[in-house]
PDB file of N, CA and C in Angstrom:
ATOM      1  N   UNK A   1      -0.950  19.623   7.521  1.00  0.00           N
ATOM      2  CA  UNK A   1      -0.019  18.930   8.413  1.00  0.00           C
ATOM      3  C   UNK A   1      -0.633  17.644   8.968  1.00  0.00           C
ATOM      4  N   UNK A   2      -2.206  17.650   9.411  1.00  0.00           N
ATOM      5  CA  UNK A   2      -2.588  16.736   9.592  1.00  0.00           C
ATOM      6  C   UNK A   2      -2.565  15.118   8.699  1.00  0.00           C
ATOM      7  N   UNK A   3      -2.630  15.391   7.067  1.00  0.00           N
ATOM      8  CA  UNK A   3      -2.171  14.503   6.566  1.00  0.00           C
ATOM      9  C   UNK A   3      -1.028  13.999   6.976  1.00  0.00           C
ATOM     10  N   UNK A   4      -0.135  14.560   6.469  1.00  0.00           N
ATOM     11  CA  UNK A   4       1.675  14.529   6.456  1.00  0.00           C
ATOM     12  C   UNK A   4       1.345  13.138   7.726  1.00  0.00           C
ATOM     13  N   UNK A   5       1.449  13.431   9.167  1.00  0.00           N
ATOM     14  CA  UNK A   5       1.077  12.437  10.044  1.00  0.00           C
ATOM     15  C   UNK A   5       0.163  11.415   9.891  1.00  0.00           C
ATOM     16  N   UNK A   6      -0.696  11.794   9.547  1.00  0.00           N
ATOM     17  CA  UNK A   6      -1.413  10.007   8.448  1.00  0.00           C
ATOM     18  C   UNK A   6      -0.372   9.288   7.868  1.00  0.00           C
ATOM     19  N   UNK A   7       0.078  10.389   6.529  1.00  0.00           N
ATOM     20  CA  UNK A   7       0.393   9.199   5.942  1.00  0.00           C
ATOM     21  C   UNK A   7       2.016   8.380   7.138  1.00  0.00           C
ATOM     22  N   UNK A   8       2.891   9.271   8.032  1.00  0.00           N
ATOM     23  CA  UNK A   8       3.886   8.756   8.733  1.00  0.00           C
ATOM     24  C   UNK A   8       3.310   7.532   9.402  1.00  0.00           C
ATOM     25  N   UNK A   9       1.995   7.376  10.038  1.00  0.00           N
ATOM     26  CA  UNK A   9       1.938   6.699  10.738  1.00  0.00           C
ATOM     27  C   UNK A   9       1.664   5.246   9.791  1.00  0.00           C
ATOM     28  N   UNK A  10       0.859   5.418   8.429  1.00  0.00           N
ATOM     29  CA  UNK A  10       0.862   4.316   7.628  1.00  0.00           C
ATOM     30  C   UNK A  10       1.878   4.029   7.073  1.00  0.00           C
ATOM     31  N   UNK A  11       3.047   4.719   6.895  1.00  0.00           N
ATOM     32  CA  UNK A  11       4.261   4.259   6.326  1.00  0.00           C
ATOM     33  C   UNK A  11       5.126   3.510   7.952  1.00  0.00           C
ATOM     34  N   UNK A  12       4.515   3.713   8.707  1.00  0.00           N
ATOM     35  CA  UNK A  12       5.352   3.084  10.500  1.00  0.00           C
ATOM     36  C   UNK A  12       4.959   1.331   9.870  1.00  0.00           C
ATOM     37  N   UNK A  13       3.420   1.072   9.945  1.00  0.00           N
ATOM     38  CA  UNK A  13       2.921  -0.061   9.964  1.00  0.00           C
ATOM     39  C   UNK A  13       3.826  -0.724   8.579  1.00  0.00           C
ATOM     40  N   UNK A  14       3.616   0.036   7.202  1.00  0.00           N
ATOM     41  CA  UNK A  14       4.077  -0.819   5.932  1.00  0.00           C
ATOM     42  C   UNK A  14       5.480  -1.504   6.257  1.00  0.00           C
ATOM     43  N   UNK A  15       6.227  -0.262   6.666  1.00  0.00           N
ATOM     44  CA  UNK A  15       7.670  -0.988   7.606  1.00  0.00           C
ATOM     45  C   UNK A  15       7.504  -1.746   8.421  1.00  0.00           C
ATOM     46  N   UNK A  16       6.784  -1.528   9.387  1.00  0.00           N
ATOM     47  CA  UNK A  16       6.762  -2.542  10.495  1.00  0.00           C
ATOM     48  C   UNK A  16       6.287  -4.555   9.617  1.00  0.00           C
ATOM     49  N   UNK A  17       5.816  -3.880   8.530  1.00  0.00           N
ATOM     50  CA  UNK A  17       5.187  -5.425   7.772  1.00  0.00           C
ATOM     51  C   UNK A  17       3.868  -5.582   8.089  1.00  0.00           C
ATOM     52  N   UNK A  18       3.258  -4.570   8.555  1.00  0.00           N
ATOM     53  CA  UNK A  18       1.761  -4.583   9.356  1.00  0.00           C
ATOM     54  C   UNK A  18       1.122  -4.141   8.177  1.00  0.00           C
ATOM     55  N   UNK A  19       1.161  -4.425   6.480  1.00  0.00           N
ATOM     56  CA  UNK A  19       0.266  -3.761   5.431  1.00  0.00           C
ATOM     57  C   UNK A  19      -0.933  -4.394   5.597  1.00  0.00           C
ATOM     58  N   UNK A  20      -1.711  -5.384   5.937  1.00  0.00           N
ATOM     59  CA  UNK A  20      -2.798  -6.037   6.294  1.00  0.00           C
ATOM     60  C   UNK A  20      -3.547  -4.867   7.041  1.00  0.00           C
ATOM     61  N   UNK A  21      -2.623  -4.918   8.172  1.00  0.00           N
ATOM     62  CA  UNK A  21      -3.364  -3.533   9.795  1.00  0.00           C
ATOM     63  C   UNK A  21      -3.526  -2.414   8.990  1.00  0.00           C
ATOM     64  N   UNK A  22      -2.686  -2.341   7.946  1.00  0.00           N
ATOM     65  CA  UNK A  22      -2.156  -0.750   7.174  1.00  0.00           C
ATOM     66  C   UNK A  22      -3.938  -0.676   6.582  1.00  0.00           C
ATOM     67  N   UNK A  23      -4.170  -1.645   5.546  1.00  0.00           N
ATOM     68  CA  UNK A  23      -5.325  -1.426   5.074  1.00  0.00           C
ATOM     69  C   UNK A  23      -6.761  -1.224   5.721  1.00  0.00           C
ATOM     70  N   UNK A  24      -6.979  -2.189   6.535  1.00  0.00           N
ATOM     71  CA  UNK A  24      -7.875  -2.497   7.451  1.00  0.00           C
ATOM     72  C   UNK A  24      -7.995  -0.956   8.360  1.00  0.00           C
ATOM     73  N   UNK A  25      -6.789  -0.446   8.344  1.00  0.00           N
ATOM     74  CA  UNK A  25      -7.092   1.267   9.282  1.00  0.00           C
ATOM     75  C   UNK A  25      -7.209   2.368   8.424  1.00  0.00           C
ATOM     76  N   UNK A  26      -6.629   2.235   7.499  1.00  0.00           N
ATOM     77  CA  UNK A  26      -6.549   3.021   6.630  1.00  0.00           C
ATOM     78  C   UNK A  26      -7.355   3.306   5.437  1.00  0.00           C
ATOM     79  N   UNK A  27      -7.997   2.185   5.171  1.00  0.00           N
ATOM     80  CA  UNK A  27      -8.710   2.603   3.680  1.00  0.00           C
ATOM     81  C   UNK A  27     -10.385   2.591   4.112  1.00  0.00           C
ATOM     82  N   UNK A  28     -10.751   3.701   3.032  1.00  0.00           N
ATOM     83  CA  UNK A  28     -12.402   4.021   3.271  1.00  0.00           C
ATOM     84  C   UNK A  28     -12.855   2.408   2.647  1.00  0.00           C
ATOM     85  N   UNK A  29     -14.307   2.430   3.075  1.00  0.00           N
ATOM     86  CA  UNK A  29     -15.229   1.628   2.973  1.00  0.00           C
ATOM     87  C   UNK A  29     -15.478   1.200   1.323  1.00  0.00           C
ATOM     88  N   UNK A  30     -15.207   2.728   0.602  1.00  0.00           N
ATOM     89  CA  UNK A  30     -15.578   2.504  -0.942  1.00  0.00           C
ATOM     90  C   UNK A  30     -14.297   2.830  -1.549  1.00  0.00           C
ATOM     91  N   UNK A  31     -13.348   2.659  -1.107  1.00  0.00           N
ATOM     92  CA  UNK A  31     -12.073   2.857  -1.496  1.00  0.00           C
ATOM     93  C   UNK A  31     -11.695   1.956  -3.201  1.00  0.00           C
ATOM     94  N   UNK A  32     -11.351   2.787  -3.810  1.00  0.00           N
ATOM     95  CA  UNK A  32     -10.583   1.545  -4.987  1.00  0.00           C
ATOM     96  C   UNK A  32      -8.821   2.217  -5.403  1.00  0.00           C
ATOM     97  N   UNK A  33      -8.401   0.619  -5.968  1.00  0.00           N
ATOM     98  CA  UNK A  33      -7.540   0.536  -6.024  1.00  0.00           C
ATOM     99  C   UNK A  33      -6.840   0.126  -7.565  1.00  0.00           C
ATOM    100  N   UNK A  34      -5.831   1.340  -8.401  1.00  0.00           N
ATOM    101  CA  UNK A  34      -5.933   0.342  -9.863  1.00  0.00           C
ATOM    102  C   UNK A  34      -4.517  -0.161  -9.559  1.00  0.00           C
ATOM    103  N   UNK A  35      -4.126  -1.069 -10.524  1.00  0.00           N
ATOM    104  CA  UNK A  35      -2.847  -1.977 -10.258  1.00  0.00           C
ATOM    105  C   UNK A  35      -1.855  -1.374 -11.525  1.00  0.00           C
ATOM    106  N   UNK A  36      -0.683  -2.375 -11.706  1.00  0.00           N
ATOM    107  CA  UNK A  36       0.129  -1.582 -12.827  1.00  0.00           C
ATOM    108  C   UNK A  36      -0.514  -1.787 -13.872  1.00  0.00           C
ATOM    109  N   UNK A  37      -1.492  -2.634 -14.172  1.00  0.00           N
ATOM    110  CA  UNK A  37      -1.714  -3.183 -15.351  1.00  0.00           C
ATOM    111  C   UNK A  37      -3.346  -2.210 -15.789  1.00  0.00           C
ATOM    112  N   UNK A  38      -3.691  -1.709 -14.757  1.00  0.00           N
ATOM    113  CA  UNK A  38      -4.632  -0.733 -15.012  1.00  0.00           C
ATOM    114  C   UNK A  38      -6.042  -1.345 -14.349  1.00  0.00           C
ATOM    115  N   UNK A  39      -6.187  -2.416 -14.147  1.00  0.00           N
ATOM    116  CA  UNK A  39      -6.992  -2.750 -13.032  1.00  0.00           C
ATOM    117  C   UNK A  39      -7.404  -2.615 -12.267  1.00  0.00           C
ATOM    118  N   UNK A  40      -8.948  -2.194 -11.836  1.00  0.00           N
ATOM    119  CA  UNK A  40      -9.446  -1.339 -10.956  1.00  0.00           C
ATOM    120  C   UNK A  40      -9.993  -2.351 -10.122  1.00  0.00           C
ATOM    121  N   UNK A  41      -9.585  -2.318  -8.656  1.00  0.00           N
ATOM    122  CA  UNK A  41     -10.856  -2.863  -7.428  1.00  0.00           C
ATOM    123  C   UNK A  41     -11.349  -1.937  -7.125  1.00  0.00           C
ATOM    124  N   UNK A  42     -12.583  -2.263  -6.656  1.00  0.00           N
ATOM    125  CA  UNK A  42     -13.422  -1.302  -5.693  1.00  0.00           C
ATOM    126  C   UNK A  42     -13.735  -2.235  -4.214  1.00  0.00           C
ATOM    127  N   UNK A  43     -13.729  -1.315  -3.357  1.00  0.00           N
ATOM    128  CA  UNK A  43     -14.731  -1.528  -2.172  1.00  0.00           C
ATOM    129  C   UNK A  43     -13.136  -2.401  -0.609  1.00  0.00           C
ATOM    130  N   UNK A  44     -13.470  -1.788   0.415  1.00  0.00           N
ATOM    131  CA  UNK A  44     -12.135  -2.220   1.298  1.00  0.00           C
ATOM    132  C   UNK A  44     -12.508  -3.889   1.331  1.00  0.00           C
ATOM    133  N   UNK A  45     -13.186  -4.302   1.367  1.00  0.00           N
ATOM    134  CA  UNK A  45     -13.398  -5.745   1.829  1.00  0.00           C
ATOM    135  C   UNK A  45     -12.751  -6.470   0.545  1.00  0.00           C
ATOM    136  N   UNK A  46     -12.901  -5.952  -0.559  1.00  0.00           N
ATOM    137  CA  UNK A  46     -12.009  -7.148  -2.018  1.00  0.00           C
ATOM    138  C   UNK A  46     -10.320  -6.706  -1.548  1.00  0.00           C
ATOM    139  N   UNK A  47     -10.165  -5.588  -1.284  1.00  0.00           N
ATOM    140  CA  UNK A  47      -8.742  -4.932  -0.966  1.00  0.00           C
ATOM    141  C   UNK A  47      -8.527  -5.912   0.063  1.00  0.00           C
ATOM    142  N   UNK A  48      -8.952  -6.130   1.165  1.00  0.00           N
ATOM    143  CA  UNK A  48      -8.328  -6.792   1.961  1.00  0.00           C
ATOM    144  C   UNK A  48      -8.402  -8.496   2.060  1.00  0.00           C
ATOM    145  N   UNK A  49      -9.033  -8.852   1.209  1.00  0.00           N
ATOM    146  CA  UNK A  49      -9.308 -10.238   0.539  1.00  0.00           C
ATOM    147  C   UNK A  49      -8.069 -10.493  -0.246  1.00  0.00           C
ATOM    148  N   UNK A  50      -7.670  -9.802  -1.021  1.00  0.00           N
ATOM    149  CA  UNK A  50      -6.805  -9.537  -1.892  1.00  0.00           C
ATOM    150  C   UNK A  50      -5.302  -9.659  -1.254  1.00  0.00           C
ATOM    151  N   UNK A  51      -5.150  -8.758   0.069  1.00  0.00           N
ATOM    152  CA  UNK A  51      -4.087  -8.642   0.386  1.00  0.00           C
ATOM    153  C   UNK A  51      -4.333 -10.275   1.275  1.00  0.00           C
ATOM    154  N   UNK A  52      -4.920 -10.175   1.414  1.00  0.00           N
ATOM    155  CA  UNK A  52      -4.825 -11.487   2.555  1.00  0.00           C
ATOM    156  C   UNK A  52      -3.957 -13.020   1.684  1.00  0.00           C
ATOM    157  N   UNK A  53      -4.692 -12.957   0.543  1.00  0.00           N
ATOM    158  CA  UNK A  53      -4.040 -13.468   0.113  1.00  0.00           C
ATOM    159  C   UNK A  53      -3.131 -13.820  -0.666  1.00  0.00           C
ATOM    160  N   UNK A  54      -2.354 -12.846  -0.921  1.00  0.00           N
ATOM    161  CA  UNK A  54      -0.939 -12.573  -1.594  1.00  0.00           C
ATOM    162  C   UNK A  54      -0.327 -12.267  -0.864  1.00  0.00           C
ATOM    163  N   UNK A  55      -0.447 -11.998   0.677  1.00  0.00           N
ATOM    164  CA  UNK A  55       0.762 -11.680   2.037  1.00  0.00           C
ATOM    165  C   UNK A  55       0.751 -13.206   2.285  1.00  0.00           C
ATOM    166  N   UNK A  56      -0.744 -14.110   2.462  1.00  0.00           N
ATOM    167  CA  UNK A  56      -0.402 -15.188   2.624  1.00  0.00           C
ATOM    168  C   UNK A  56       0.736 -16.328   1.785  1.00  0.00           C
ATOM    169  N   UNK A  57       0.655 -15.988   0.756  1.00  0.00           N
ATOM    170  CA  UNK A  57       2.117 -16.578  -0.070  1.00  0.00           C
ATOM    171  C   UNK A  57       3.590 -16.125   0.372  1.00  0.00           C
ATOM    172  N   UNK A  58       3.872 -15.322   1.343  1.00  0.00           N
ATOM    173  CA  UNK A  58       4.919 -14.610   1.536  1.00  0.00           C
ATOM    174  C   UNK A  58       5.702 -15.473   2.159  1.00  0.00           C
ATOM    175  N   UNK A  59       7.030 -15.997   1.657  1.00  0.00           N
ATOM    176  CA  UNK A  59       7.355 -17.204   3.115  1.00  0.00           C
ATOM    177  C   UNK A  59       8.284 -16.410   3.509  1.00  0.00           C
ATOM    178  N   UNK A  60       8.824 -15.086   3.007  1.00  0.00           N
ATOM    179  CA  UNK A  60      10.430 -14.351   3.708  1.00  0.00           C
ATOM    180  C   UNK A  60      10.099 -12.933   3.450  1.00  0.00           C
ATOM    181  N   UNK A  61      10.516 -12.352   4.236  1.00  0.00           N
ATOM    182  CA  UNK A  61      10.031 -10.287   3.746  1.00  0.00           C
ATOM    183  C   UNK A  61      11.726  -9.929   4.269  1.00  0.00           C
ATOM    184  N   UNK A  62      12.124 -10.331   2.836  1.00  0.00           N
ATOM    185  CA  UNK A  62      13.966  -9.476   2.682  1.00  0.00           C
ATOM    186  C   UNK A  62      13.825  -8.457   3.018  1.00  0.00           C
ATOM    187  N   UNK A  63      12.930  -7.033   2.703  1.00  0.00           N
ATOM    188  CA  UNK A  63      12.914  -5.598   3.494  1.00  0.00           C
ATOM    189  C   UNK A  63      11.783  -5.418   2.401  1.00  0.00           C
ATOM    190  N   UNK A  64      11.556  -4.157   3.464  1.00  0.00           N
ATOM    191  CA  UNK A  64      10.852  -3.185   3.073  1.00  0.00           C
ATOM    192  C   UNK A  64      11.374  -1.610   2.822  1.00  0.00           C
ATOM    193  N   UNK A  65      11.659  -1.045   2.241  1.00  0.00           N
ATOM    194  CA  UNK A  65      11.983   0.359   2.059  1.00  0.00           C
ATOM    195  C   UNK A  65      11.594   1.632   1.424  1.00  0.00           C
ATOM    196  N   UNK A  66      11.503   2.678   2.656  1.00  0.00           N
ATOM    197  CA  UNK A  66      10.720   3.694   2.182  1.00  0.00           C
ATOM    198  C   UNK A  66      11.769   4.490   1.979  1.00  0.00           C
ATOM    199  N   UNK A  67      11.668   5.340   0.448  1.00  0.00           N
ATOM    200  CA  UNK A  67      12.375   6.005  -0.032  1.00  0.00           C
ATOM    201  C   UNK A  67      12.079   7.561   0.123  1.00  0.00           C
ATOM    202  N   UNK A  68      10.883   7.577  -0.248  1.00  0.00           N
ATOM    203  CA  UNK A  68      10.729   9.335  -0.474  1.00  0.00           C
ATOM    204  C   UNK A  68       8.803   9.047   0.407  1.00  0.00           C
ATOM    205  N   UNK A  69       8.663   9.925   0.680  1.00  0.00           N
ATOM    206  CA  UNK A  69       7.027  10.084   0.654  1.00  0.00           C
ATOM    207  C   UNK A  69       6.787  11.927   0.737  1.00  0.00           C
ATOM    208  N   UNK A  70       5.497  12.171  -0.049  1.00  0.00           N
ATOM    209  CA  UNK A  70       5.401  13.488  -0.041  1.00  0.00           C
ATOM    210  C   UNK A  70       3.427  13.467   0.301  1.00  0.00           C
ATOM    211  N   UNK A  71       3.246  14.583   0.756  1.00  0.00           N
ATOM    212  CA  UNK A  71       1.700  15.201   0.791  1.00  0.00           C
ATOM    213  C   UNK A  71       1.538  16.753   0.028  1.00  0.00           C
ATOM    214  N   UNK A  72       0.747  16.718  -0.497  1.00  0.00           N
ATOM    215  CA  UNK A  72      -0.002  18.076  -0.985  1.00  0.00           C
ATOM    216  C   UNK A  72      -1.752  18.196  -1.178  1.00  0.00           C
ATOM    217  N   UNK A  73      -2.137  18.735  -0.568  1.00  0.00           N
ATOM    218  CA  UNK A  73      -3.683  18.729  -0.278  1.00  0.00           C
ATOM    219  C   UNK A  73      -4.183  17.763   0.353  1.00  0.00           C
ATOM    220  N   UNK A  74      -4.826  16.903  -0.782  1.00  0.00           N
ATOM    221  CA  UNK A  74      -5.655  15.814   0.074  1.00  0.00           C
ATOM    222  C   UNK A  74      -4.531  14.439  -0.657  1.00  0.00           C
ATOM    223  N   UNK A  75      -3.559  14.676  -1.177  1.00  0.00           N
ATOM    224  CA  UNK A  75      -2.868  13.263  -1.975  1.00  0.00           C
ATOM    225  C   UNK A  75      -1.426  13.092  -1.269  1.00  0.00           C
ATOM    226  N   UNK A  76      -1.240  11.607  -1.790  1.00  0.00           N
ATOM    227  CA  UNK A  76       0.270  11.663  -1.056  1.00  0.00           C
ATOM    228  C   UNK A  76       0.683  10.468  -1.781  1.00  0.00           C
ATOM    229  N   UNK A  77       2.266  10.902  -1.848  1.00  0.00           N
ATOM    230  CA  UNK A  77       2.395   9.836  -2.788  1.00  0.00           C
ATOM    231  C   UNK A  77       3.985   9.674  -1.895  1.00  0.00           C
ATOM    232  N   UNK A  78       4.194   8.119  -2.025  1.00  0.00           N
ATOM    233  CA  UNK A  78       5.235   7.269  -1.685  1.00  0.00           C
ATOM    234  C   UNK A  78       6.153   6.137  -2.575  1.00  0.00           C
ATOM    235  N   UNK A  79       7.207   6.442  -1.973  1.00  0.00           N
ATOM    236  CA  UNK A  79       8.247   5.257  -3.062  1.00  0.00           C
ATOM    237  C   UNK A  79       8.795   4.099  -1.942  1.00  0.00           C
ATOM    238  N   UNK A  80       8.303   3.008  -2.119  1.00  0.00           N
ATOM    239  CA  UNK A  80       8.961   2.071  -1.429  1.00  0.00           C
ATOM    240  C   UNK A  80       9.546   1.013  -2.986  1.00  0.00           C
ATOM    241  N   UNK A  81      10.273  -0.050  -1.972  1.00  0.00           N
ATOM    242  CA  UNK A  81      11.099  -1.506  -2.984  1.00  0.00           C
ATOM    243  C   UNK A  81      10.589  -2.404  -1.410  1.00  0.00           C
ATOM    244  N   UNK A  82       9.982  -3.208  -1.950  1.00  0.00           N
ATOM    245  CA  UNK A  82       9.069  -4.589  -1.701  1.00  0.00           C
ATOM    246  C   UNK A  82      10.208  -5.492  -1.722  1.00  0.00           C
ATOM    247  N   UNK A  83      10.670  -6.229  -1.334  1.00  0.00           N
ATOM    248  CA  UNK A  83      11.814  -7.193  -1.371  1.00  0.00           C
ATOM    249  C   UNK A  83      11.097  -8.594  -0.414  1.00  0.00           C
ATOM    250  N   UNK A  84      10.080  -9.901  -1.397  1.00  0.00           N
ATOM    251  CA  UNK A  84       9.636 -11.006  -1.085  1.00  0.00           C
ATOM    252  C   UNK A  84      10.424 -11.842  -1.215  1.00  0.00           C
ATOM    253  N   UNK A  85      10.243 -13.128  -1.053  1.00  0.00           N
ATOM    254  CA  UNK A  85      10.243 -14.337  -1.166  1.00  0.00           C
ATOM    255  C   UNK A  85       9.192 -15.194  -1.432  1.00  0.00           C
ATOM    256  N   UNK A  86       8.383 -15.685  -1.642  1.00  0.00           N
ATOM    257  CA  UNK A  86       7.445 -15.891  -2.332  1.00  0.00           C
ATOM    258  C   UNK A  86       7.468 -17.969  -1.308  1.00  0.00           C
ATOM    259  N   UNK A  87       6.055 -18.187  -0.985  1.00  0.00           N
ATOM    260  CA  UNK A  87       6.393 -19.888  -0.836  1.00  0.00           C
ATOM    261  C   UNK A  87       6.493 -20.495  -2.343  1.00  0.00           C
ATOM    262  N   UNK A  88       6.075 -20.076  -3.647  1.00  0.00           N
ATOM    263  CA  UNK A  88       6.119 -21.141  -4.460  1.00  0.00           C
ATOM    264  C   UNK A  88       7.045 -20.923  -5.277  1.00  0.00           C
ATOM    265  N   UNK A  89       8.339 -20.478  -4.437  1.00  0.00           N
ATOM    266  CA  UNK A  89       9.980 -20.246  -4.634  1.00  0.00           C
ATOM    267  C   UNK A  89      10.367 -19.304  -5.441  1.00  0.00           C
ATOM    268  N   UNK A  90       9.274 -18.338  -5.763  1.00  0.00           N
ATOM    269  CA  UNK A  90       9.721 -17.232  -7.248  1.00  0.00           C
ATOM    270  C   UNK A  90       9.798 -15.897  -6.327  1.00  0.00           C
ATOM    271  N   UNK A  91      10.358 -15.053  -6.548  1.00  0.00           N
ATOM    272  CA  UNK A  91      10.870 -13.858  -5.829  1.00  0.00           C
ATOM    273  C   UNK A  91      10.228 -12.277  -6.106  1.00  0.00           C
ATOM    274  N   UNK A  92       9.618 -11.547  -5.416  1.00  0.00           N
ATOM    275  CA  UNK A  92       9.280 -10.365  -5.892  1.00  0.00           C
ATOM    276  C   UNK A  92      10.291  -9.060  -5.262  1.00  0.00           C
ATOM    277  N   UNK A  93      10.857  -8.380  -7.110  1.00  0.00           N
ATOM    278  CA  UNK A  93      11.044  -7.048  -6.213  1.00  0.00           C
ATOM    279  C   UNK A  93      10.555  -6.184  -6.591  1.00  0.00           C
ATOM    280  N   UNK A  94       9.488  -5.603  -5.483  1.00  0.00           N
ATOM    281  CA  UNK A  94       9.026  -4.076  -6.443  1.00  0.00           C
ATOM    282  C   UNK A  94       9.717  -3.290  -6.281  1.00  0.00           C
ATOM    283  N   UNK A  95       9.728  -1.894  -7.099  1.00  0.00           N
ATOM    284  CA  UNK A  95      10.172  -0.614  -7.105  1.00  0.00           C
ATOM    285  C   UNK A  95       8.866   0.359  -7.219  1.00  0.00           C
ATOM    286  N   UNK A  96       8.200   0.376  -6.756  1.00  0.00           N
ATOM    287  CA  UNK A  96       6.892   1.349  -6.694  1.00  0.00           C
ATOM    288  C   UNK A  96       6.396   2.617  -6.241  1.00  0.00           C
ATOM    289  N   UNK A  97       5.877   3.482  -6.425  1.00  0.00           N
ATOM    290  CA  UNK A  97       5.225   4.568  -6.402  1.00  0.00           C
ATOM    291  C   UNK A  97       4.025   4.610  -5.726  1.00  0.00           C
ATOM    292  N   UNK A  98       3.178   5.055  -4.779  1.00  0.00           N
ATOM    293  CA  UNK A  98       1.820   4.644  -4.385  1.00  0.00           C
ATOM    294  C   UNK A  98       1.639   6.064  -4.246  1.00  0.00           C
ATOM    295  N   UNK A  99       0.426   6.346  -5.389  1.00  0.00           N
ATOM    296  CA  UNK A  99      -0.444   7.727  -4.879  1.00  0.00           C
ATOM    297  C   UNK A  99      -1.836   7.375  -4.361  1.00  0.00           C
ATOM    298  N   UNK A 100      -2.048   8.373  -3.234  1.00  0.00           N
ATOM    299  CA  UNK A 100      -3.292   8.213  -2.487  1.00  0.00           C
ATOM    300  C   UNK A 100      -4.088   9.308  -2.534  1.00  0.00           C
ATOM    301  N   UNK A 101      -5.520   9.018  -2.668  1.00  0.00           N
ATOM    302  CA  UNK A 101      -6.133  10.410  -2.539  1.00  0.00           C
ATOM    303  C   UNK A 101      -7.034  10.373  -1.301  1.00  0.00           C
ATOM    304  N   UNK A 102      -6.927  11.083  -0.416  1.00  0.00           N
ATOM    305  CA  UNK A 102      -7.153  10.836   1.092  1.00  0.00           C
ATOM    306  C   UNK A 102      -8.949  12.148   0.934  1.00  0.00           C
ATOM    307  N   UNK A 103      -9.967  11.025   2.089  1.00  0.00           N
ATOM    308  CA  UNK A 103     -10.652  11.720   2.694  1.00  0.00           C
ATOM    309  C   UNK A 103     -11.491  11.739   4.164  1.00  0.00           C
ATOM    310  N   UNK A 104     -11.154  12.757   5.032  1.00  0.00           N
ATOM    311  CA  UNK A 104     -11.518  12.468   6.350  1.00  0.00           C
ATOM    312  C   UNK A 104     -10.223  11.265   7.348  1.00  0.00           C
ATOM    313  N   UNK A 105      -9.524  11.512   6.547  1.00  0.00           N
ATOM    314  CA  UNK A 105      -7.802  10.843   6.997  1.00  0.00           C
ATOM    315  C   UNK A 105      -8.127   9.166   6.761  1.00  0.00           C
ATOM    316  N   UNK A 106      -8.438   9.110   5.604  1.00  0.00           N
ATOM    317  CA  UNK A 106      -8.900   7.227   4.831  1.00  0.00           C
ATOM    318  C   UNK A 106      -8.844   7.681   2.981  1.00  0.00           C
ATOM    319  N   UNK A 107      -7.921   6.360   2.608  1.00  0.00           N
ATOM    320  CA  UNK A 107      -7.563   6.649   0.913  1.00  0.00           C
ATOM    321  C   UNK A 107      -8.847   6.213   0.896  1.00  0.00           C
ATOM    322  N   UNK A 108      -9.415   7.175  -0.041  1.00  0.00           N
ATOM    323  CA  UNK A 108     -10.516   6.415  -1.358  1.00  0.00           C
ATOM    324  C   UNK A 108     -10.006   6.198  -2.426  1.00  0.00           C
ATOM    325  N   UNK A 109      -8.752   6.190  -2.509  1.00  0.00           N
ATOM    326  CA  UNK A 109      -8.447   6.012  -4.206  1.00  0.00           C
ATOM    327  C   UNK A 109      -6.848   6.043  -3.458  1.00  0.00           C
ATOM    328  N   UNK A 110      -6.160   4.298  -4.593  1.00  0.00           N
ATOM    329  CA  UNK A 110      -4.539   4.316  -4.550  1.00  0.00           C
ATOM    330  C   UNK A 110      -4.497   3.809  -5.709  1.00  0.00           C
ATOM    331  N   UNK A 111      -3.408   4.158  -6.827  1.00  0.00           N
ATOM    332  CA  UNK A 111      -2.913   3.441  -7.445  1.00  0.00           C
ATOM    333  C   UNK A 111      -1.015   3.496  -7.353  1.00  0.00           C
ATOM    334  N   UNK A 112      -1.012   2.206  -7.885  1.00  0.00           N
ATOM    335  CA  UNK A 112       0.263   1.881  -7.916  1.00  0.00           C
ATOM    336  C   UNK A 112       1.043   2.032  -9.475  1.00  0.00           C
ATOM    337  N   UNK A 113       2.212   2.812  -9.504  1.00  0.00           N
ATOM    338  CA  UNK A 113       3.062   2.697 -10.666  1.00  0.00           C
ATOM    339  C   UNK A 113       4.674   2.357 -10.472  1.00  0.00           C
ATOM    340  N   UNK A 114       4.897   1.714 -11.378  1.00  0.00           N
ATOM    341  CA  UNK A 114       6.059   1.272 -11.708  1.00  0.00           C
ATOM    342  C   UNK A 114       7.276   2.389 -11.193  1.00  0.00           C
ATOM    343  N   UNK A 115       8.268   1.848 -10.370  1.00  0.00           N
ATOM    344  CA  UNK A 115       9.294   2.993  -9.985  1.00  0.00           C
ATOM    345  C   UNK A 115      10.415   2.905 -10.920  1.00  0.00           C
TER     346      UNK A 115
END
């Protein structure tokens, strides 16, 4: 149960548009992350380098929406749609999946798949 409330309170911030705060509280120190394309980061400081600067391109956040989220053991997995605007006028919409594998209430491991 204690998860389950982790992950609510990181899905409060992703809504709220706080995914920057989201990472920065949330992810371990040696945390990695693979992408759709199978791309692995390691370590919170490239993660949040990373986000810093691809939120920084953001000039409009059409919504955010959380669809489903579930926990079982130490993992949890969530469905949001990403709805950007982009400053260099091109548009993102995701449909995504995010599984997490949680330890001591911090992901060491997310990847993202295609929804």
């Amino acid at each position: 149960m204690a998860l389950q409330a982790t992950v609510e309170a990181l899905n409060k911030k992703m809504l709220a548009g706080e995914i920057l705060d989201a990472v920065k509280m949330y992810f371990a120190e040696n945390s990695s992350t693979t992408d759709f394309d199978g791309t692995v980061m390691t370590g919170k400081d490239k993660h949040i380098t990373k986000m810093e600067g691809f939120l920084g391109g953001i000039a409009n956040v059409n919504g955010i929406t959380l669809h489903h989220a579930a926990t079982e053991g130490n993992v949890s997995f969530t469905e949001y749609t990403f709805d950007f605007d982009m400053k260099d006028g091109s548009k993102i919409l995701w449909h995504e999946i995010i599984r997490r594998v949680w330890e001591n209430d911090l992901i060491v491991d997310e990847q993202y798949f295609k929804g």
